[in-house]
Protein backbone atom coordinates (compact mmCIF):
# COMPACT_ATOMS: atom_id res chain seq x y z
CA UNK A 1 102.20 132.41 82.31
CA UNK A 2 99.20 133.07 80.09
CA UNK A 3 96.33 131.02 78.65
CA UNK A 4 94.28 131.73 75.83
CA UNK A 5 91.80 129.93 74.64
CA UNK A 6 91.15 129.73 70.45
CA UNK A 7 88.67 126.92 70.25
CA UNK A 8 86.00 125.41 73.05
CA UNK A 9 84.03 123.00 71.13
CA UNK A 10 84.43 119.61 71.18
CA UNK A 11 82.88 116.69 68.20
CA UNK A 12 82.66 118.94 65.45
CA UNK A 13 82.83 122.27 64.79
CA UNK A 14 79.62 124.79 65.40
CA UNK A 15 79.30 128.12 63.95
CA UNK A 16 76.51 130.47 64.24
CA UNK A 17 74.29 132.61 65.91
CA UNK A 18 73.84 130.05 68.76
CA UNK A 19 77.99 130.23 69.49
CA UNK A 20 78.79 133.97 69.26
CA UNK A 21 80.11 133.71 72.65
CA UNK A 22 81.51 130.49 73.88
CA UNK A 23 82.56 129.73 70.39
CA UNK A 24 82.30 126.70 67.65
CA UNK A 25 85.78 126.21 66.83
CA UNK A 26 87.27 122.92 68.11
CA UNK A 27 89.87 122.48 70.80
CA UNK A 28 92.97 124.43 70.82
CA UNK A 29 94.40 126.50 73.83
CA UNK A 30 97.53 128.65 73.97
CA UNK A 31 100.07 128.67 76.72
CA UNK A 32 102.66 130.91 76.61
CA UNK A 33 104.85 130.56 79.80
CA UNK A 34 107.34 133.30 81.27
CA UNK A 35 110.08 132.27 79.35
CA UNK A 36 108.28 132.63 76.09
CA UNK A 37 108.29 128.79 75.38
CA UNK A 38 105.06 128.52 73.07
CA UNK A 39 103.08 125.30 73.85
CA UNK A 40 99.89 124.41 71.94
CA UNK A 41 97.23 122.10 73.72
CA UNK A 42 95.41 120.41 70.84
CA UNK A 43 95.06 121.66 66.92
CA UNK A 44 91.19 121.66 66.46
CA UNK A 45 89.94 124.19 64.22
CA UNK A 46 90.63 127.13 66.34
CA UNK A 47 94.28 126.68 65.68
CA UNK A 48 94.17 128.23 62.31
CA UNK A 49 93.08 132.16 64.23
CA UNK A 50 95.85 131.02 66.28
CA UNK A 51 98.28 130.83 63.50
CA UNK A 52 97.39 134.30 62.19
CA UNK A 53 97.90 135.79 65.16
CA UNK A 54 101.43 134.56 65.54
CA UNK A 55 102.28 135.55 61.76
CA UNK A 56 100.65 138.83 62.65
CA UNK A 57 103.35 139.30 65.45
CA UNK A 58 106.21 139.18 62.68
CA UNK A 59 108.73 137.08 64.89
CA UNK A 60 111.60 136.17 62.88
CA UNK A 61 110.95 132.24 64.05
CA UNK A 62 108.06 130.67 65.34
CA UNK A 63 109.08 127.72 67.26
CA UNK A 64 106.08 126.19 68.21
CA UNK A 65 104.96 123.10 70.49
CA UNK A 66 101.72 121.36 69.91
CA UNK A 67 100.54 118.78 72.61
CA UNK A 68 98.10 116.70 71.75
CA UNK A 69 95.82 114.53 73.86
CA UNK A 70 95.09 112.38 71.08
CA UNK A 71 94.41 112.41 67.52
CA UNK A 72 91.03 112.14 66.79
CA UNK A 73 89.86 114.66 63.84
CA UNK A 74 88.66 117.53 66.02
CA UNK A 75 91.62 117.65 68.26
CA UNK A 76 94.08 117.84 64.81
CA UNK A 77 91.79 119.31 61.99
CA UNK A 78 93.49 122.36 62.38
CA UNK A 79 97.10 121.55 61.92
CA UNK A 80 96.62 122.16 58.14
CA UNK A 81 95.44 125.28 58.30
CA UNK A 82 98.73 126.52 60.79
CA UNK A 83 99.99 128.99 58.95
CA UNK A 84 103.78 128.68 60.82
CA UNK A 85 104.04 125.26 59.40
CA UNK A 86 104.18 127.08 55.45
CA UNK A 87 107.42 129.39 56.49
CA UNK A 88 111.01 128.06 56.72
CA UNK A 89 113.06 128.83 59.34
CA UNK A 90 109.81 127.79 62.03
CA UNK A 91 109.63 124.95 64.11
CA UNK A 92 106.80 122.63 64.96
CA UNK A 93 107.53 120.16 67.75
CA UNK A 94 104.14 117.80 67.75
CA UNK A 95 103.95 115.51 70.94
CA UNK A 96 101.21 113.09 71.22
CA UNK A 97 100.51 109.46 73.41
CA UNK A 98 103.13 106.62 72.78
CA UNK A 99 100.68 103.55 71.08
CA UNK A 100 97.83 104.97 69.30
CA UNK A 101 97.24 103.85 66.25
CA UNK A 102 99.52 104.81 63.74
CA UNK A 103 102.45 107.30 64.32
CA UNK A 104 101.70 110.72 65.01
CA UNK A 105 103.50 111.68 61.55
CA UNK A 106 101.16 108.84 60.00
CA UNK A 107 98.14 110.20 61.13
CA UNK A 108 98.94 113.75 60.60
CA UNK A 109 99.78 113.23 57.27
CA UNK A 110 96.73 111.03 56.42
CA UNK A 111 94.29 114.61 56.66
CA UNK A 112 96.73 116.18 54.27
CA UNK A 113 96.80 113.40 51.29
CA UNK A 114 96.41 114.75 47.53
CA UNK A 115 92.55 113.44 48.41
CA UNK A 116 91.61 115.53 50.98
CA UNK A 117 93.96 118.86 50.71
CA UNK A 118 95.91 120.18 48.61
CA UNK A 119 99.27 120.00 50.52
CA UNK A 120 101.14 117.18 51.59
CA UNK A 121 102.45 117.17 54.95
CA UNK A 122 105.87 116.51 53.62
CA UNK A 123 105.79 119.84 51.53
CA UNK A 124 105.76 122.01 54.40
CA UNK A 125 108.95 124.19 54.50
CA UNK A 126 109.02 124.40 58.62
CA UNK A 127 110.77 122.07 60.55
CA UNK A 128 109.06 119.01 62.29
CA UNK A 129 109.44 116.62 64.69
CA UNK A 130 107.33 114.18 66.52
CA UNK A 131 107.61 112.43 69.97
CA UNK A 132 105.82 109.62 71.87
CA UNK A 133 105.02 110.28 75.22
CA UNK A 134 103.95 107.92 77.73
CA UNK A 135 103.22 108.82 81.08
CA UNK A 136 106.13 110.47 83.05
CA UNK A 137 108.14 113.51 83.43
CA UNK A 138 109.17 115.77 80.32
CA UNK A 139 111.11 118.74 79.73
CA UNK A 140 109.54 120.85 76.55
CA UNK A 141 111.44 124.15 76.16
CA UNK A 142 112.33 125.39 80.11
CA UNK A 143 108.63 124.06 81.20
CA UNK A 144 108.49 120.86 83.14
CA UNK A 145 105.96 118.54 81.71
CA UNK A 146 103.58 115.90 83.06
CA UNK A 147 102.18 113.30 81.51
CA UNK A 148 99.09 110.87 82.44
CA UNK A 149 97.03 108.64 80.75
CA UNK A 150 93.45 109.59 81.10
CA UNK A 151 89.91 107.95 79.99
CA UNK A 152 88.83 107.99 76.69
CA UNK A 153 87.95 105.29 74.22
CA UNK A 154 91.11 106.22 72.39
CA UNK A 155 94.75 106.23 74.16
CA UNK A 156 94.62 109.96 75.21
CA UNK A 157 97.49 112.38 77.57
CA UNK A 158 96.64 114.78 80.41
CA UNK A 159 99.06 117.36 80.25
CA UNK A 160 100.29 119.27 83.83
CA UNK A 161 102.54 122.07 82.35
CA UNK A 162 104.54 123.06 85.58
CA UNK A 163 106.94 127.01 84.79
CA UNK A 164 108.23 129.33 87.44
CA UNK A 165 106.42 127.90 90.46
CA UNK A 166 102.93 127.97 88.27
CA UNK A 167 100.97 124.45 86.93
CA UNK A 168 98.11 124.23 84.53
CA UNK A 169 97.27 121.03 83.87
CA UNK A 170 95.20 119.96 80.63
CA UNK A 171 92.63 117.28 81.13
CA UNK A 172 90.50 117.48 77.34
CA UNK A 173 88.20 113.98 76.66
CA UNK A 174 88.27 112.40 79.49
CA UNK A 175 85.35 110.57 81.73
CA UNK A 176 84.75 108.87 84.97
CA UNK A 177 86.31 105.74 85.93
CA UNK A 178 83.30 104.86 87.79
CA UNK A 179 79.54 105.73 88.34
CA UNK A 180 80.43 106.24 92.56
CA UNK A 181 82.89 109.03 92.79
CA UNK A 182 83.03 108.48 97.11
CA UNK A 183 83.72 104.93 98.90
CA UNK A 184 80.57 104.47 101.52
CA UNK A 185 81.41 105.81 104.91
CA UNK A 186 84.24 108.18 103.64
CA UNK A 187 83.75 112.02 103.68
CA UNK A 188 82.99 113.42 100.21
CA UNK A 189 85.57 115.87 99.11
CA UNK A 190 89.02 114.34 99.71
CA UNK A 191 90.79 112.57 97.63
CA UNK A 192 91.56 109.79 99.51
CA UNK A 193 87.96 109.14 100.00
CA UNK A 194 87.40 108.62 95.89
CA UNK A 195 86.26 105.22 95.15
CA UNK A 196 88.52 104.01 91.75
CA UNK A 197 91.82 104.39 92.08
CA UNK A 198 91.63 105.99 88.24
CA UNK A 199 89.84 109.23 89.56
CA UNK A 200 91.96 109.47 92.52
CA UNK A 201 94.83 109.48 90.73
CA UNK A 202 93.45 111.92 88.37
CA UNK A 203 92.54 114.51 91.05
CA UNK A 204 95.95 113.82 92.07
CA UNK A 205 97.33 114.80 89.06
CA UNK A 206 95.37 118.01 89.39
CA UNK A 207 96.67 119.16 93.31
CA UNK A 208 97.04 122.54 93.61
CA UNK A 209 97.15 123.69 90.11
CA UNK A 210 96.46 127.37 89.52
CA UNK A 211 94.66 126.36 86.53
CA UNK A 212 92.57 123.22 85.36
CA UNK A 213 91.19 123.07 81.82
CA UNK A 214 88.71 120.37 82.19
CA UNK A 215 86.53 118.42 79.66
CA UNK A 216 83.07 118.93 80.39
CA UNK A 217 80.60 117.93 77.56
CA UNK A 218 77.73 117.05 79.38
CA UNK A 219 75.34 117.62 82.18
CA UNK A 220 74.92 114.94 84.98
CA UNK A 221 71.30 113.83 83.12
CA UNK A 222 72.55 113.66 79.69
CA UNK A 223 75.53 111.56 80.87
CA UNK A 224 73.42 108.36 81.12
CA UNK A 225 72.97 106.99 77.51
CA UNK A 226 76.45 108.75 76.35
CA UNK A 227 78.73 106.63 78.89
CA UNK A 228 81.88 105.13 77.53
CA UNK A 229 82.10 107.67 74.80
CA UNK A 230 84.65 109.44 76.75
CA UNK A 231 83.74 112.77 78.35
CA UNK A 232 82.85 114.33 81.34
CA UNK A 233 79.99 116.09 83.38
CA UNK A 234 80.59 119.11 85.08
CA UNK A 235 79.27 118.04 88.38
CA UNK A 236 82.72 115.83 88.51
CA UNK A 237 85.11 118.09 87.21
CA UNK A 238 83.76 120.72 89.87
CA UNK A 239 84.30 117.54 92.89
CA UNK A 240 87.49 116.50 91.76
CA UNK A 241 88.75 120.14 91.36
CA UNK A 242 87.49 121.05 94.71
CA UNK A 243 89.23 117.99 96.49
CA UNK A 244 92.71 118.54 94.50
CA UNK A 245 92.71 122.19 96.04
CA UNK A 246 92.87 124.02 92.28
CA UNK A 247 92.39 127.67 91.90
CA UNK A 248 90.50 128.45 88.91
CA UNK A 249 88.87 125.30 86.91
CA UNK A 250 87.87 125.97 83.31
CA UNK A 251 84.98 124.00 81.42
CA UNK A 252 85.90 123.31 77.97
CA UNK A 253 84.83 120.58 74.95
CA UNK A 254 81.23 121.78 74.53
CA UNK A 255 79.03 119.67 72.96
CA UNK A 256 78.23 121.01 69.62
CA UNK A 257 74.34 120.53 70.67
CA UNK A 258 74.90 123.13 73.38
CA UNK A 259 74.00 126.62 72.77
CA UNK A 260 75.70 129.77 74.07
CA UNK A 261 72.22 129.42 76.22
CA UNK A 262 72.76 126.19 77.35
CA UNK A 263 76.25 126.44 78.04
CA UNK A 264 75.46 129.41 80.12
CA UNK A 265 73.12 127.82 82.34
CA UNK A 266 75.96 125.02 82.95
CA UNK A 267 78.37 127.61 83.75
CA UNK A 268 76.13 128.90 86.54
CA UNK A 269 75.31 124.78 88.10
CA UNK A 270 78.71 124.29 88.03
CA UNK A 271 79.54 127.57 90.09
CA UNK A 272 76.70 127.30 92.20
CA UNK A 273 77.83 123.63 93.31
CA UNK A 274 81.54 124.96 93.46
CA UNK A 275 80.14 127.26 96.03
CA UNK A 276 78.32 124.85 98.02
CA UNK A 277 81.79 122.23 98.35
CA UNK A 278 82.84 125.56 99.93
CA UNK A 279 87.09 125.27 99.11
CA UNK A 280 87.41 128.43 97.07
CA UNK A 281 87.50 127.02 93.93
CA UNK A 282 86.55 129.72 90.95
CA UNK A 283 85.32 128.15 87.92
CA UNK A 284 84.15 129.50 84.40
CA UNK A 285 83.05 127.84 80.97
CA UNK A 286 85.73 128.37 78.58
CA UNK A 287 85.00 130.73 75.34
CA UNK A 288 87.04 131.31 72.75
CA UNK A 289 89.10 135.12 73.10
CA UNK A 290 89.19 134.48 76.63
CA UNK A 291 92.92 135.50 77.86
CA UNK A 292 94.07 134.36 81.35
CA UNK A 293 97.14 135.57 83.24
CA UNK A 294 98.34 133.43 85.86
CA UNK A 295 99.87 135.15 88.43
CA UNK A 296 103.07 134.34 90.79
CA UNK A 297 102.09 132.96 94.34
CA UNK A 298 103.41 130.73 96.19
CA UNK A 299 105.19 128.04 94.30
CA UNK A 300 103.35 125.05 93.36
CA UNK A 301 104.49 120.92 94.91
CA UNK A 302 106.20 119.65 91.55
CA UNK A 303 104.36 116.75 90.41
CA UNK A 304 106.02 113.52 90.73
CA UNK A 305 105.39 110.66 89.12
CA UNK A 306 107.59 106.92 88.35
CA UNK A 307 109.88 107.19 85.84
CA UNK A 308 108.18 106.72 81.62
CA UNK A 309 108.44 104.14 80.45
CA UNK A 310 110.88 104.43 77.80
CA UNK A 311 110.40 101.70 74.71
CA UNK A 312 107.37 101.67 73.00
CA UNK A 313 105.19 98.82 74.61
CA UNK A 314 104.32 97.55 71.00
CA UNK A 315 107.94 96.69 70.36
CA UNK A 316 107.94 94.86 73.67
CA UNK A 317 105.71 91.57 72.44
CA UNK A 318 103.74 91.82 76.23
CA UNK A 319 101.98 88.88 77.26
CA UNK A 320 97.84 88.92 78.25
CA UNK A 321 95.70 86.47 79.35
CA UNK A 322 92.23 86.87 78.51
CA UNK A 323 89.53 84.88 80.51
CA UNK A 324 86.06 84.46 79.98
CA UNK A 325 83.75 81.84 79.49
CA UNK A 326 81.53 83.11 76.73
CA UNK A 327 82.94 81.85 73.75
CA UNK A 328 82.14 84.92 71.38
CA UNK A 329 83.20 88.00 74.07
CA UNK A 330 86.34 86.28 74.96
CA UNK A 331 87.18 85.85 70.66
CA UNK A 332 86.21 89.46 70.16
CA UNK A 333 88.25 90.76 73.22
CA UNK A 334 91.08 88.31 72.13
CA UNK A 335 91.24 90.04 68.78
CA UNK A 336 91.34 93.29 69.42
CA UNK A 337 94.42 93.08 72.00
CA UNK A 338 96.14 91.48 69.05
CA UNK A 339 95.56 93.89 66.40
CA UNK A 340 96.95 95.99 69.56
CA UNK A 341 100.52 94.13 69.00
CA UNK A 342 100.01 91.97 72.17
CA UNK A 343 100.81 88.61 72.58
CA UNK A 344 97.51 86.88 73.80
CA UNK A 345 96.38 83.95 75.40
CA UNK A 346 93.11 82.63 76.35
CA UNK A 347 91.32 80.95 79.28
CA UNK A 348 87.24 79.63 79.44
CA UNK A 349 87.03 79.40 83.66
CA UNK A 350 89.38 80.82 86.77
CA UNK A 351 91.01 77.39 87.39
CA UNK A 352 92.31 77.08 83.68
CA UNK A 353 93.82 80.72 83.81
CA UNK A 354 95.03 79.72 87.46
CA UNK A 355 97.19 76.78 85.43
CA UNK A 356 97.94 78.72 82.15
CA UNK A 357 99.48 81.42 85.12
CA UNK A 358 101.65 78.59 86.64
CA UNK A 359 102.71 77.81 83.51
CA UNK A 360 103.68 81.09 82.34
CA UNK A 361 103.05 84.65 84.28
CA UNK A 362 101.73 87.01 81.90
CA UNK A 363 102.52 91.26 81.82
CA UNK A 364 98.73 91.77 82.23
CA UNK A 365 95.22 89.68 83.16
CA UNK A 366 91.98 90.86 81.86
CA UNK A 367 89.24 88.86 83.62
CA UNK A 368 85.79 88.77 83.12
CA UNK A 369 83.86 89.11 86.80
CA UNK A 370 81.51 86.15 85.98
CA UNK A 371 83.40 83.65 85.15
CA UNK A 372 82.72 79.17 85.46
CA UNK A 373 84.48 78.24 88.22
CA UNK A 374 85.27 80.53 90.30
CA UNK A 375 84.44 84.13 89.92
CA UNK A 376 86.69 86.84 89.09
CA UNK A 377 87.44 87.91 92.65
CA UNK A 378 88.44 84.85 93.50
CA UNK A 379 91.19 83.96 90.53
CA UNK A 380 92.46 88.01 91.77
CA UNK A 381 92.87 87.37 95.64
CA UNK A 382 94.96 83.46 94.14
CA UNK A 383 96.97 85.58 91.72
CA UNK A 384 97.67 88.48 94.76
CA UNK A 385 98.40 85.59 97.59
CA UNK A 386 101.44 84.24 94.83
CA UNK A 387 104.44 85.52 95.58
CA UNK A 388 105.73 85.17 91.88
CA UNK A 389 102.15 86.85 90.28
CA UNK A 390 101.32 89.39 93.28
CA UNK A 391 102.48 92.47 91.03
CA UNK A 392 100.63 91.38 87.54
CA UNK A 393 97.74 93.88 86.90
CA UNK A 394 94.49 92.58 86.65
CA UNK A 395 91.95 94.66 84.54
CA UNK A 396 88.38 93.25 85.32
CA UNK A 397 85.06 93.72 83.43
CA UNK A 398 81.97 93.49 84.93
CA UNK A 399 78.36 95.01 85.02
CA UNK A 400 78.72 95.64 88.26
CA UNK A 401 79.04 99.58 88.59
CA UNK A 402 78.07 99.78 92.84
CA UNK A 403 80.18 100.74 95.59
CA UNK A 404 80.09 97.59 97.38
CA UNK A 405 81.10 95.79 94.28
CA UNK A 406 84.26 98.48 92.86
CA UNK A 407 85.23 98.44 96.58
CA UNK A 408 85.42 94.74 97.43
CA UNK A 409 87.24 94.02 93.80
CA UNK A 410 90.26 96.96 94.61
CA UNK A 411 90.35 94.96 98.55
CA UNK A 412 90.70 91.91 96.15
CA UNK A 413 93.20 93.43 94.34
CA UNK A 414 91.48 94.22 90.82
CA UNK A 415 94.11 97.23 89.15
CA UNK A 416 91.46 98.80 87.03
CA UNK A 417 87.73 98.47 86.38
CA UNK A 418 86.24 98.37 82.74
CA UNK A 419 82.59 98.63 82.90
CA UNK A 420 80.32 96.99 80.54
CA UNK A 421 79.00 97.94 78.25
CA UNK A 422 82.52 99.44 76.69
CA UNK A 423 84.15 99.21 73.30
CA UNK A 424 87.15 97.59 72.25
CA UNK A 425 89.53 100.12 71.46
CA UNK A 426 88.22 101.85 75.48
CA UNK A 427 89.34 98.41 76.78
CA UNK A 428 92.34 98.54 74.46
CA UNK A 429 93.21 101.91 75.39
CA UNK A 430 92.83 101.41 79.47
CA UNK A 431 94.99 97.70 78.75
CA UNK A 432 97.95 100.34 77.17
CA UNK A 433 98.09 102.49 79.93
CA UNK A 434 98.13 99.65 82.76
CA UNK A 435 100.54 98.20 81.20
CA UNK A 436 102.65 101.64 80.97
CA UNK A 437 102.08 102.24 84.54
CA UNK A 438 103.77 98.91 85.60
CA UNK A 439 106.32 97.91 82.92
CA UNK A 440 109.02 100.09 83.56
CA UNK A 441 112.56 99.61 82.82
C-alpha cells in the first residue's frame, strides 16, 4: 500500500515562500493499495498535480475513486481541474456522507456552472457515479472500507481503508467531542479511560492502524476562541493515536496562517509529547511530495462496526422532540432540524416532554440541560427507567464542559453532548449521525 500526499492545507489555499515545504495546496491524499485499486481522499486543490501525474503514466483507463469527507469548497475545489474526468473511457467513482446538503452530484456540479467555469459537470466525457455512505462497512474495488461519522459543523466521514492485512484510516476536519479527554480517576492513555463516548469511539476507529492521517489545524492555545469550527489540536491527535496503538500518525489540514516555520515547530511538540506517552508511536506533519510505503506485518483486527444504515434518513420522516424553555433557542433549534427533513416537535419544561413522550416516542430527544421543571438529567434517567423509551437517544446541550458534569450526564444516560456555544448545522450534523448510529434496519 502507498500514500502520497498532493495537498496539506486546509481553509484555503496558500502559496508562497512561507509553504515551499509543507505545501499550500488543499487536501487531497493518494492511496494506491496492492491491488492497484486507486482511492482518492478528498479533491482540494492538490488534486489537479495529482491528475497530471496519472495522465503522465499513459494507462489506457484511469478508474479512479474519490472519498470525500465532506464537501465543503477546499475539500472539492479540485475536482474541476482532474484531468481523468476530460478522457472517455475513465472512471470516477465519487463517495461522500449520506445527508448533507444537497446530493453529491448537486454540489459538485454547482462549482462547475456556466458562472463560475467554463465546463459543466455534465460535459465531462468520463464516466461517473456517486454514492451515499453512512457509517458502516464498504467494499470499494478489493479494499474493505470503513465508515464513521466524525465532528465537524458539517456532516463529515472518517475513512479506515483496510487491504492485505494493512489499515489507514482518514480522519480530515474533525474536533474534540469534549474539552476533558480522561474521566477523573482513570489512567490517561487508554481508551477506555476517555471521557465522551464520541472520542472513544473515534480512537477506536483508529486501533492499530499502520497509518493515521489526522486533522490537526491548531495548537492547544489557539484552540480556545476557534472551538466548534471543527478541527483539531495536535496535542489530541498525538493522545488518541497513542491509546489506539497506531504506528505512524500524520498531521495534516494546516491552517493557512501557519508557516513552513510554524508548522515545523508543531511537528517537533507533537513528537516530543509522542515520546513522552512512551507507546512507539512515530508521527510527522504531512507535506505535500511526501510518498509513504506501508509495509506487510502482521495483519491488522478488521474493523467492525453495526450494519449502515441503508435508506437515506431524510426519506425516513424521523421524529424529534426538542425541549427547552427559552422561547427563541428552542424556535431557532426547531427550525433548523426541519429544514434538515425531520419531523419536529416541541416541549417548554421536562414534565411536558415527559407527556408529549407518553403520547408518542420520538426517533431522537434533544434536551436542553437547564430546563423549568426538572433539569435535563432528570427527564434522561425517566426516559432510560421506561421500558418502551430506554433505547431513544438523547442529545443534550449544555454549558457545562467539566468532567463531573459530561460524566454524571453519560451515568444518566445522555447519548451525545453538544456544547454551547455551537451552530446549527454542528447540532444538525451530530443529530444525523445519532440518528444513523441507532436507526438501523
Amino acid at each position: 500500500m502507498r500514500v502520497r500526499f498532493w495537498g496539506t492545507r486546509g481553509s484555503i489555499a496558500t502559496p508562497g515562500p512561507g509553504t515551499t515545504h509543507f505545501g499550500g495546496n488543499t487536501s487531497c491524499v493518494e492511496l494506491t493499495t496492492s491491488d492497484g485499486d486507486l482511492l482518492i481522499f478528498d479533491c482540494g486543490t492538490g488534486a489537479h498535480r495529482l491528475a497530471a501525474k496519472l495522465i503522465a503514466e499513459g494507462k489506457s483507463q484511469i478508474k479512479a475513486n474519490i472519498l470525500l469527507g465532506h464537501t465543503h469548497w477546499d475539500h472539492i475545489q479540485g475536482f474541476p481541474f482532474f484531468s481523468p474526468a476530460f478522457v472517455k473511457g475513465n472512471s470516477a467513482a465519487i463517495y461522500g456522507p449520506e445527508g448533507s446538503h444537497g446530493s453529491l452530484h448537486d454540489v459538485l456540479s454547482g462549482q462547475m456552472e456556466f458562472t463560475y467555469f467554463p465546463v459543466e459537470l455534465s460535459q465531462l466525457p468520463a464516466a461517473i457515479t456517486y454514492h451515499d455512505l453512512a457509517e458502516g462497512i464498504h467494499a470499494i474495488g478489493s479494499a474493505r472500507v470503513a465508515t464513521q461519522f466524525i465532528n465537524h459543523p458539517a456532516l463529515t466521514l472518517g475513512y479506515r481503508v483496510e487491504s492485505n492485512g494493512k489499515a489507514v484510516v482518514y480522519l480530515v476536519d474533525h474536533e474534540p467531542f469534549s474539552d476533558e479527554l480522561w474521566r477523573a480517576g482513570a489512567e490517561p492513555g487508554r481508551i477506555e479511560s476517555i471521557l465522551h463516548d464520541g472520542d472513544r469511539r473515534h480512537a477506536q476507529f483508529m486501533v492499530d492502524a499502520d497509518l493515521v492521517i489526522h486533522d490537526a489545524q491548531y495548537t492547544p492555545e489557539e484552540y480556545g476562541p476557534k472551538k466548534s469550527w471543527g478541527h483539531s489540536t495536535y496535542a489530541y491527535a498525538v493522545q488518541l493515536a497513542s491509546a489506539a496503538g497506531v504506528r505512524h500518525l500524520v498531521l495534516t489540514h494546516h491552517d493557512p496562517d501557519h508557516d513552513d516555520h510554524f508548522i515545523a515547530d508543531i511537528e517537533r511538540r507533537a513528537r516530543d509529547l509522542a515520546r513522552d506517552l512512551g507507546k512507539g508511536l512515530d508521527v510527522s506533519c504531512a507535506y505535500e511530495g511526501c510518498e509513504l510505503v506501508i509495509e506487510r506485518r502482521t495483519s491488522v483486527r478488521p474493523f467492525e462496526t453495526a450494519d449502515p444504515f441503508q435508506a437515506s434518513l431524510a426519506q425516513s420522516h424521523l421524529h424529534i422532540l426538542v425541549v427547552d424553555d427559552e422561547a427563541e433557542a428552542l424556535k431557532a433549534v426547531a427550525r433548523a432540524l426541519g429544514e434538515g427533513s425531520y419531523v419536529v416537535r416541541t416541549a417548554p419544561s421536562g414534565p411536558d416532554a415527559l407527556r408529549m413522550i407518553s403520547e408518542q416516542i420520538p426517533d431522537l430527544v434533544v434536551l436542553d440541560y437547564t430546563i423549568a421543571g426538572m433539569d435535563g438529567f432528570e427527564v434522561t434517567r425517566a426516559i432510560r427507567a421506561n421500558s418502551e423509551t430506554k433505547d431513544v437517544p438523547v442529545v443534550m446541550l449544555t454549558a457545562l464542559t467539566d468532567e463531573p458534569s459530561i460524566r454524571k450526564g453519560f451515568e444518566a444516560g445522555v447519548t451525545d453532548y453538544v456544547t454551547k456555544p455551537f451552530s446549527l448545522p454542528q447540532l444538525l450534523a451530530r443529530v444525523h449521525a445519532c440518528l444513523a448510529r441507532t436507526k438501523r434496519r
